[in-house]
Protein backbone atom coordinates (compact mmCIF):
# COMPACT_ATOMS: atom_id res chain seq x y z
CA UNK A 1 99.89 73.34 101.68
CA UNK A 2 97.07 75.04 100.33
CA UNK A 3 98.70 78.53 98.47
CA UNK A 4 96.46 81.94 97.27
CA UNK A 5 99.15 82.39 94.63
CA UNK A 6 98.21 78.74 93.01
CA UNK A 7 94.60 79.41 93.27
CA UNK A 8 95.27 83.21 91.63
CA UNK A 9 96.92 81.38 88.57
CA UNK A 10 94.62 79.16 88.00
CA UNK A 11 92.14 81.78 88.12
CA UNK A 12 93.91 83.26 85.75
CA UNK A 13 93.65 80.24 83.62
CA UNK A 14 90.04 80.32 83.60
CA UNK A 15 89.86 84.01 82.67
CA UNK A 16 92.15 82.91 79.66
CA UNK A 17 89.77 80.48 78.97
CA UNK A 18 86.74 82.70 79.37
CA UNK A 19 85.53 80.25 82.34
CA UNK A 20 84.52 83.53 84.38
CA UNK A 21 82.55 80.99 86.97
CA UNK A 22 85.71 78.55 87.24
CA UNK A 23 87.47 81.97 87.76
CA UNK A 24 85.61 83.33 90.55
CA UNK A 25 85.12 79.99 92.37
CA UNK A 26 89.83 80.01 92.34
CA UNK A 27 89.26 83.66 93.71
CA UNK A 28 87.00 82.61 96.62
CA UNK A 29 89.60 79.73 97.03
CA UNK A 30 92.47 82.43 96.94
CA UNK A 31 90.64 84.31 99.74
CA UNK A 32 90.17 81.62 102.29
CA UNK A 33 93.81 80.62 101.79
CA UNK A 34 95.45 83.48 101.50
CA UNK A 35 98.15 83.80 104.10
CA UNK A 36 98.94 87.88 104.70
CA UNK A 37 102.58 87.01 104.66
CA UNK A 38 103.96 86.92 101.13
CA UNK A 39 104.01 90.17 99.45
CA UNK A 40 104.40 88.98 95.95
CA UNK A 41 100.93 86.36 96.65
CA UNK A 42 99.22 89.76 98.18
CA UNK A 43 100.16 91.92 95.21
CA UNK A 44 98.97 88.44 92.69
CA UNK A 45 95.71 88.52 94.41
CA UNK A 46 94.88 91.81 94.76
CA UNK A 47 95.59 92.66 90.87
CA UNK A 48 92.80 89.53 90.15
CA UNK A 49 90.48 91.19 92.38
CA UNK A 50 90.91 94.51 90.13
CA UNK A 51 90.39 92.05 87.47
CA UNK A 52 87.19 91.09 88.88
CA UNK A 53 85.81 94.37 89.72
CA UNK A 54 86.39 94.52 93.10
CA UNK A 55 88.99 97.72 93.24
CA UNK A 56 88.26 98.46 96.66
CA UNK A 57 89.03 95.23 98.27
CA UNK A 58 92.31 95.11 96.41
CA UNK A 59 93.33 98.78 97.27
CA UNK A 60 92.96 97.75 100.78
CA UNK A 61 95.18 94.75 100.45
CA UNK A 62 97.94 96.86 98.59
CA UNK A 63 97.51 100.03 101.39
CA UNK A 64 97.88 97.88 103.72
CA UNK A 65 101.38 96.31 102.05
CA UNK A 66 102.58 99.70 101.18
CA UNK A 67 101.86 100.86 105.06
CA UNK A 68 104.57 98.25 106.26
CA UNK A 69 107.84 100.23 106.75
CA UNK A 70 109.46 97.33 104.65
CA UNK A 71 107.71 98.52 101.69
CA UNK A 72 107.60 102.19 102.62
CA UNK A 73 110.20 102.88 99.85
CA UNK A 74 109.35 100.11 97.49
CA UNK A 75 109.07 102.03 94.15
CA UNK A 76 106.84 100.03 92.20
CA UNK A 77 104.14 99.20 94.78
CA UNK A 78 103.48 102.39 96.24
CA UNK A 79 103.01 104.19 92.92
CA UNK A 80 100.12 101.12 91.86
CA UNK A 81 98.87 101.83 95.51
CA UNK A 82 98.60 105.42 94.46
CA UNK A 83 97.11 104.90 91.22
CA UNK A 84 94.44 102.24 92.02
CA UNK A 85 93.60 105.06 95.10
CA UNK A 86 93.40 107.60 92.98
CA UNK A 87 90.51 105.72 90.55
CA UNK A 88 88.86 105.44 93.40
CA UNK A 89 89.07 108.78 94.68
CA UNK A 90 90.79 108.16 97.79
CA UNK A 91 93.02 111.00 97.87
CA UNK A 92 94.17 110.65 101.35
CA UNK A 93 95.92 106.71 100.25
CA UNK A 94 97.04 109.02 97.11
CA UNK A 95 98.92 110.84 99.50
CA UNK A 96 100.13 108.74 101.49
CA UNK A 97 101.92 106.52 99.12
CA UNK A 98 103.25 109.15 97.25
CA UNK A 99 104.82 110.92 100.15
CA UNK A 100 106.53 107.53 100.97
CA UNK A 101 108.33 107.03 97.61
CA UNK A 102 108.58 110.88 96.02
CA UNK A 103 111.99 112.60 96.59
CA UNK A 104 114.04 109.87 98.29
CA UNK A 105 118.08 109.75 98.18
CA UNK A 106 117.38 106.40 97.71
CA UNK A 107 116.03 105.71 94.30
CA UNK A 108 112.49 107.19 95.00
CA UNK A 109 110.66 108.41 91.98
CA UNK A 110 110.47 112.22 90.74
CA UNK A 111 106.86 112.05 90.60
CA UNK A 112 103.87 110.13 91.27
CA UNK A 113 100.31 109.22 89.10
C-alpha cells in the first residue's frame, strides 16, 4: 500500500540531501496518497508542508485534526495548531485551539502561544 508517511520521509531525505526537486516531487506523492485517517501521517505531512512554505495548507490539515473531539484535549497538537495560526494571523483558529486545551482538569496547559 502506497503510505503519505513513507513518501514524507523520503522527502525528508532529499531535503537532507539538498535534492529540493526530489523533495517536492515525495510531497506531491504524499498528497495524492495521503489517507485523512492517521493522525501521526497528517501531523508528518503537514510539518513538511511548513517546511516547504506552504503554512496555510498545513494549518488547515492540523485545524482540521485539532477540530475532531478525539484531539480536542490533545496537548501538544492544539498548541502547534495555535501557533502555526497565529503566524498566520488567524486569530479566530488561535482561539479556538487554545480554548480546547487551556484550563482543563485533565492535564490541559496553563497557557497557550
Amino acid at each position: 500500500k502506497d503510505r503519505a508517511i513513507v513518501h514524507v520521509a523520503i522527502a525528508r531525505l532529499h531535503l537532507a540531501q539538498k535534492d529540493s526537486k526530489a523533495a517536492e516531487e515525495e510531497l506531491g506523492k504524499a498528497l495524492e496518497s495521503v489517507s485523512g485517517s492517521d493522525q501521526r501521517e497528517l501531523i508528518e505531512l503537514a510539518e513538511l508542508l511548513v517546511t516547504f512554505g506552504r503554512k496555510s495548507d498545513a494549518l488547515r490539515i492540523l485545524s482540521n485534526l485539532a477540530g475532531e473531539p478525539d484531539n480536542a484535549q490533545n496537548v501538544d497538537l492544539q498548541p502547534r495548531t495555535a501557533r502555526l495560526a497565529r503566524e498566520l494571523k488567524d486569530t479566530d483558529t488561535v482561539k479556538a485551539a487554545c480554548a480546547r486545551v487551556t484550563g482543563h482538569d485533565a492535564g490541559g496547559v496553563p497557557s497557550c502561544p
